[in-house]
N, C-alpha and C. Protein backbone atom coordinates (compact mmCIF):
# COMPACT_ATOMS: atom_id res chain seq x y z
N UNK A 1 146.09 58.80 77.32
CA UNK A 1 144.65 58.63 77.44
C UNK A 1 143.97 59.82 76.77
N UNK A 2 143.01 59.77 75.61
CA UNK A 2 142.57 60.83 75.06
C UNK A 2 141.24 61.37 75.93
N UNK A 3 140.56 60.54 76.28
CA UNK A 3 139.74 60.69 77.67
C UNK A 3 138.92 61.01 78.11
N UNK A 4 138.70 62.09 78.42
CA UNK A 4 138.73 63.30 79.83
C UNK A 4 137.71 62.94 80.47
N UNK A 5 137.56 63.21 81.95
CA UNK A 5 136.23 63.19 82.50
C UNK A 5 135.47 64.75 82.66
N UNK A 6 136.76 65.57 83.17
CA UNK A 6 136.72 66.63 83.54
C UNK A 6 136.78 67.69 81.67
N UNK A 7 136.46 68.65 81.50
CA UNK A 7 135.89 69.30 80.46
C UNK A 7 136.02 70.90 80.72
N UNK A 8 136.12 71.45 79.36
CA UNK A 8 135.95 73.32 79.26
C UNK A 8 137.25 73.46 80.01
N UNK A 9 138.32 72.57 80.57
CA UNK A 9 139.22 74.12 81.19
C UNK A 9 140.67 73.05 80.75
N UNK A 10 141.26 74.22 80.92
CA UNK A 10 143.14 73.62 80.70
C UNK A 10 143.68 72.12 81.45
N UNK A 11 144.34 71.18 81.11
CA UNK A 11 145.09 70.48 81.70
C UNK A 11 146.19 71.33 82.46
N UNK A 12 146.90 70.58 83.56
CA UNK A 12 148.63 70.65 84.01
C UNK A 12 148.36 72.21 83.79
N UNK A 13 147.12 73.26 84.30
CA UNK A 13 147.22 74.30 84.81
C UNK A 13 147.32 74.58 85.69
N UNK A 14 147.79 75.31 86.25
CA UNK A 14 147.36 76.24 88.09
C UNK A 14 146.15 77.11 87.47
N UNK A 15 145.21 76.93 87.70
CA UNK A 15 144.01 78.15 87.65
C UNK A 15 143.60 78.67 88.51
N UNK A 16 142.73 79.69 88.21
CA UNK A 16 142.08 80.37 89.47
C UNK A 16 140.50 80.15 89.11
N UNK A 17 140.06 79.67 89.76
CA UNK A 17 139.10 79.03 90.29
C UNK A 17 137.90 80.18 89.80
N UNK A 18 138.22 81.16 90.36
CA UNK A 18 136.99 82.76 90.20
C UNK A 18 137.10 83.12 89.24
N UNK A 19 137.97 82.75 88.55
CA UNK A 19 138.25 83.80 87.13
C UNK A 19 137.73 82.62 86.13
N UNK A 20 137.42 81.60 86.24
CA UNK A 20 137.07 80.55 85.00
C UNK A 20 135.20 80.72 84.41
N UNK A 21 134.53 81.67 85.03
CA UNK A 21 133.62 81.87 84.62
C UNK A 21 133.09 83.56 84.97
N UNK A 22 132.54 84.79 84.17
CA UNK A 22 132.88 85.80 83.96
C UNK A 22 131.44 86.32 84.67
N UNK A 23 131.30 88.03 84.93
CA UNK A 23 129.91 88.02 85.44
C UNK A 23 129.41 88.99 83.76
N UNK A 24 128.07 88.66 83.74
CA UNK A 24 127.56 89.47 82.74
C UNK A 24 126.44 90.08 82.64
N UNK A 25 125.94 91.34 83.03
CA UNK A 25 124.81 92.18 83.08
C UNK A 25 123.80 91.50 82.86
N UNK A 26 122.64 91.19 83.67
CA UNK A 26 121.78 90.58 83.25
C UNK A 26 121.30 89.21 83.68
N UNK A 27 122.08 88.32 83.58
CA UNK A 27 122.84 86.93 83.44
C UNK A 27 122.79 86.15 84.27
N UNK A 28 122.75 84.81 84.05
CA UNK A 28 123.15 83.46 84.78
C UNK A 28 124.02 83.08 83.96
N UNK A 29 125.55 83.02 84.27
CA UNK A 29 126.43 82.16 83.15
C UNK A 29 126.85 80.85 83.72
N UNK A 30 127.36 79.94 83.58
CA UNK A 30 126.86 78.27 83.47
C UNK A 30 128.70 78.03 83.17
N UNK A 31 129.38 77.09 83.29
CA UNK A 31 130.45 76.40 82.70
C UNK A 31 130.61 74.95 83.46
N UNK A 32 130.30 74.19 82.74
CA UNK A 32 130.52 72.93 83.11
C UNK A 32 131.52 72.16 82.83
N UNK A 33 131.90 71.71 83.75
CA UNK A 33 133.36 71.18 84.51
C UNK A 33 133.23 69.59 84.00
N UNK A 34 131.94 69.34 84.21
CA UNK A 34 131.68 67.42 84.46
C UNK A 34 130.52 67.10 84.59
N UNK A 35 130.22 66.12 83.93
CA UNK A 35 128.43 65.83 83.85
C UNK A 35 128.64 64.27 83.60
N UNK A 36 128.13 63.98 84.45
CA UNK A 36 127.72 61.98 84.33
C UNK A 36 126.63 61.53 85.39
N UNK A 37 126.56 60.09 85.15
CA UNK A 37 125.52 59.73 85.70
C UNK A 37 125.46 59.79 87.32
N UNK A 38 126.92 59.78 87.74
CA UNK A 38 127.16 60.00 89.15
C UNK A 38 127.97 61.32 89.87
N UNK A 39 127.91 62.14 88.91
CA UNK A 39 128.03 63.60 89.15
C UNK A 39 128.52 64.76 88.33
N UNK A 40 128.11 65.95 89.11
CA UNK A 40 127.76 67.18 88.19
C UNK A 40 128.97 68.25 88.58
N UNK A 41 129.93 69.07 88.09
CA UNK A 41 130.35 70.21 88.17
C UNK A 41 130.13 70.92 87.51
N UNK A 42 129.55 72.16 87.84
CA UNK A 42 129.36 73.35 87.46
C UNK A 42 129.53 74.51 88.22
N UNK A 43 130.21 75.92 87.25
CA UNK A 43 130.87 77.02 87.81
C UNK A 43 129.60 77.82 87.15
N UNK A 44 128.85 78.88 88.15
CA UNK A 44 128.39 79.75 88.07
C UNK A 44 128.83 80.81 88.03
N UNK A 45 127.90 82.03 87.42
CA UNK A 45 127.88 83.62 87.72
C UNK A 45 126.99 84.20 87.81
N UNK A 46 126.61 85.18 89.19
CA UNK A 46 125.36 85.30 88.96
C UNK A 46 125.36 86.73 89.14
N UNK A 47 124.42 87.91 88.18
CA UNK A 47 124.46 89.12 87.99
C UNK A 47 123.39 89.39 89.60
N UNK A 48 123.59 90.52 90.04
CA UNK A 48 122.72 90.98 91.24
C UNK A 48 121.49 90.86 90.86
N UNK A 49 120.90 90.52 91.21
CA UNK A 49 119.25 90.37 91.33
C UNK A 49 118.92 88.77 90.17
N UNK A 50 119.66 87.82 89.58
CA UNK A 50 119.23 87.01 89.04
C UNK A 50 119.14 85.84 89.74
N UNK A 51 118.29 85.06 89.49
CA UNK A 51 117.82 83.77 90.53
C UNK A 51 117.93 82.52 89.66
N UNK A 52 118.28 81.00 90.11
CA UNK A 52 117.36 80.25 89.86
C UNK A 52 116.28 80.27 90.98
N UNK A 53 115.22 79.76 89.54
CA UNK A 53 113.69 79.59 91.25
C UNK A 53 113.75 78.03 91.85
N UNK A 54 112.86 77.43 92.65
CA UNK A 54 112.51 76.77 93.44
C UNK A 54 112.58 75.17 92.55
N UNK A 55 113.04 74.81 93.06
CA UNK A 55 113.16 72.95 91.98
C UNK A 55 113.77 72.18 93.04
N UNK A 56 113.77 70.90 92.41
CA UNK A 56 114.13 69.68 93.10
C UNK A 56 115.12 68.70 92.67
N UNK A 57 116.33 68.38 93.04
CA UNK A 57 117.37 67.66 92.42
C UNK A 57 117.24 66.16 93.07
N UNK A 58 117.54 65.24 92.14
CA UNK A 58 117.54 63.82 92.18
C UNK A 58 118.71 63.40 92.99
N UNK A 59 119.67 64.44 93.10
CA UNK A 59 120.88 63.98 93.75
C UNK A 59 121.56 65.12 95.23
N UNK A 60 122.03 64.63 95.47
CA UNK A 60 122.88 65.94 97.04
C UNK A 60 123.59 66.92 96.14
N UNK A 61 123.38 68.36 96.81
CA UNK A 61 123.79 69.64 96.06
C UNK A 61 124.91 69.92 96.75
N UNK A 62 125.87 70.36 96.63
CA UNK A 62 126.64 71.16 97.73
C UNK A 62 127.33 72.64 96.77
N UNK A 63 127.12 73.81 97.52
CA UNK A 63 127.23 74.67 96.64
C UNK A 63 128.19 75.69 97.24
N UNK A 64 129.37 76.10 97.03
CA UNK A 64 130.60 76.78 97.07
C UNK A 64 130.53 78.06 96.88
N UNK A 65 130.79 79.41 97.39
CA UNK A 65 130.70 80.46 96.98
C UNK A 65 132.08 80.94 96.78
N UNK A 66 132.40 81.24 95.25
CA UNK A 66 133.97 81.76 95.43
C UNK A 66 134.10 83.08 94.93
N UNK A 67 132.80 84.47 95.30
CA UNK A 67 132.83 85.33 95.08
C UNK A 67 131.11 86.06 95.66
N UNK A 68 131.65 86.95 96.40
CA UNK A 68 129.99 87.31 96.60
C UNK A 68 129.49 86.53 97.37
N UNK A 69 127.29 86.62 97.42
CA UNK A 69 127.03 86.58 98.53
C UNK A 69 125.83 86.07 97.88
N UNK A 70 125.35 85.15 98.38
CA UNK A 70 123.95 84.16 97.80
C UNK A 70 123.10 83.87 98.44
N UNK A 71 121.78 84.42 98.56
CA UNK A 71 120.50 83.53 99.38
C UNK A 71 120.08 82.66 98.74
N UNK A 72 120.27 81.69 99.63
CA UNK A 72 119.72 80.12 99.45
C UNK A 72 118.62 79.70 100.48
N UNK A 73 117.89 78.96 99.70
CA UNK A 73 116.35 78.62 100.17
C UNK A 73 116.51 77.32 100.39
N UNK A 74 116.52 76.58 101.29
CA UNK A 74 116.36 75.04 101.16
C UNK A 74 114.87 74.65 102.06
N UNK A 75 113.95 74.18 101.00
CA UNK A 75 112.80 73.96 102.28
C UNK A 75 112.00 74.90 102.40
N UNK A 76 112.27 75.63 103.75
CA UNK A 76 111.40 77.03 103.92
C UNK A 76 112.56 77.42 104.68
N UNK A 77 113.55 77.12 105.00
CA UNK A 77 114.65 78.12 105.34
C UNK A 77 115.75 78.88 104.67
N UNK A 78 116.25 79.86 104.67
CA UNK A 78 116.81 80.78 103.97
C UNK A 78 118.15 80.92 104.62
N UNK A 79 119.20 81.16 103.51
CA UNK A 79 120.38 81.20 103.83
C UNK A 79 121.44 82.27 103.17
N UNK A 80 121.63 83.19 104.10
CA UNK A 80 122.97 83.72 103.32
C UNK A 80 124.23 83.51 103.39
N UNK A 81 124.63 82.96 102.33
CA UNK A 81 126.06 81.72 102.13
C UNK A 81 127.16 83.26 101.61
N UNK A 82 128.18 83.29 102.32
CA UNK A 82 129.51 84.01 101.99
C UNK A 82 130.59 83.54 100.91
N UNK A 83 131.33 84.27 100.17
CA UNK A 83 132.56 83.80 100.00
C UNK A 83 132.94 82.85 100.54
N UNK A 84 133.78 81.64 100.37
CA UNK A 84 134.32 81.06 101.18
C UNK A 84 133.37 80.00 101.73
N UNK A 85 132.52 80.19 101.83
CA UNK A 85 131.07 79.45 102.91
C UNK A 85 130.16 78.28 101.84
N UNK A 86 130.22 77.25 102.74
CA UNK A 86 129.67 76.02 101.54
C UNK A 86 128.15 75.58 102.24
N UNK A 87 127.44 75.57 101.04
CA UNK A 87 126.00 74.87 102.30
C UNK A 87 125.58 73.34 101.19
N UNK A 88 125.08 72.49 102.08
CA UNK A 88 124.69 71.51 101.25
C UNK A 88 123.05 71.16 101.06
N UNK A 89 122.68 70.83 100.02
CA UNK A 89 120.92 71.03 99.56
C UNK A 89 121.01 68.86 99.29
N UNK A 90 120.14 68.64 100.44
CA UNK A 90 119.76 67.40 100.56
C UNK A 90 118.82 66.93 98.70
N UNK A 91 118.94 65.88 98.45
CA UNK A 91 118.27 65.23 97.19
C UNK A 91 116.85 65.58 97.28
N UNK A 92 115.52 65.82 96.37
CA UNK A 92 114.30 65.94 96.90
C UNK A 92 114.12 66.51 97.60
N UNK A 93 114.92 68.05 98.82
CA UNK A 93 114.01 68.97 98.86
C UNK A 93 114.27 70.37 97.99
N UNK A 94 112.71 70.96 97.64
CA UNK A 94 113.46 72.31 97.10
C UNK A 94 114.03 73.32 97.77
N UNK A 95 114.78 73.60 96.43
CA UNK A 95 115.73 75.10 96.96
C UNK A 95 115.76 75.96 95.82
N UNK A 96 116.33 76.95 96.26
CA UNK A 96 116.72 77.87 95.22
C UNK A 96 117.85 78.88 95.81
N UNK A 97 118.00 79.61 94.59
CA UNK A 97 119.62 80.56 94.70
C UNK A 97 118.50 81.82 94.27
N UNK A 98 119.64 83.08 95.13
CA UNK A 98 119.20 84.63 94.48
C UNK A 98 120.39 85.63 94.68
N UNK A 99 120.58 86.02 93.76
CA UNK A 99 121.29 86.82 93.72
C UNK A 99 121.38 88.55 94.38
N UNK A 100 121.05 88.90 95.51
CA UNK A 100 121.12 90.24 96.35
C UNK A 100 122.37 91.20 95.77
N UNK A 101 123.34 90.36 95.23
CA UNK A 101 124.93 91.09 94.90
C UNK A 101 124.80 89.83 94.04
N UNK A 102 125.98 90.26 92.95
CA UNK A 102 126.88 89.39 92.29
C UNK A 102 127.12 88.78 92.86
N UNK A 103 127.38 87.17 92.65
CA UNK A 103 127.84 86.02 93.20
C UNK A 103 128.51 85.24 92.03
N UNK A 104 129.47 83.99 92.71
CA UNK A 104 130.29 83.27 91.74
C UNK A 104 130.22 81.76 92.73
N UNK A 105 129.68 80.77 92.23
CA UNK A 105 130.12 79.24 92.77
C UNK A 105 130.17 78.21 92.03
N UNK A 106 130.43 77.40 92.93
CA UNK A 106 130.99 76.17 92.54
C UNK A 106 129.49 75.14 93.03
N UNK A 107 129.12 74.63 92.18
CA UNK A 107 127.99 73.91 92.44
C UNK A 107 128.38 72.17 92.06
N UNK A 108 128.39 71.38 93.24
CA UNK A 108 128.77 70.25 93.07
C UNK A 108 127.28 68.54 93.14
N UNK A 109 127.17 68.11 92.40
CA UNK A 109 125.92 67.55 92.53
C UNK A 109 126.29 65.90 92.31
N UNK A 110 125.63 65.20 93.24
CA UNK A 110 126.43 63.85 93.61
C UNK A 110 125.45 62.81 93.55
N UNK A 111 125.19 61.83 92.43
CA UNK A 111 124.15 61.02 92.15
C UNK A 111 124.10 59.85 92.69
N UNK A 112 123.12 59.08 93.26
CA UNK A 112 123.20 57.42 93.27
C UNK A 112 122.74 56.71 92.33
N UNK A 113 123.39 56.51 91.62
CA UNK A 113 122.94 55.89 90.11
C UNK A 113 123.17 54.27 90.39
């Protein structure tokens, strides 16, 4: 099957998950895993103090931290998500990410198409 659904990283690897996207002074870095009409992977990096701001997704967020430490806004409540620690951002309300420290996740986004 020439194929793929999945994209940017090795087949029949063992990877490490934290190391597939890098941190860089300044920066929001981005690597996308998978993009279709019924869902999104993407691996973040986020330099200390960089944000996305406040927006609204068409689909359920669920967002993975596999490094560092992230305030998340959903609504008007605020969240600091750990390593390890997953929070999920309902379709249509806003949120946003900030970076206090370097952070690294896994941002998973799930459409009803």
């Amino acid at each position: 099957m020439d194929k793929h659904f999945i994209k940017n990283i090795d087949f029949e690897v063992p990877l490490n998950m934290e190391g597939l996207v890098d941190y860089q002074e300044g920066k929001v870095i981005s690597r996308t895993l998978a993009q279709g009409k019924n869902l999104s992977l993407t691996l973040f990096s986020f330099d200390k103090g960089e944000e996305i701001s406040s927006h609204s997704s068409g689909g359920d967020a669920l967002v993975y931290i596999i490094d560092g430490e992230a305030e998340i806004t959903i609504g008007e409540n605020k969240f600091n998500v750990k390593k390890g620690e997953t929070i999920a951002m309902p379709a249509g309300i806003s949120h946003a990410l900030l970076a206090n420290e370097r952070f690294k996740m896994l941002l998973i986004v799930v459409f009803n198409a």
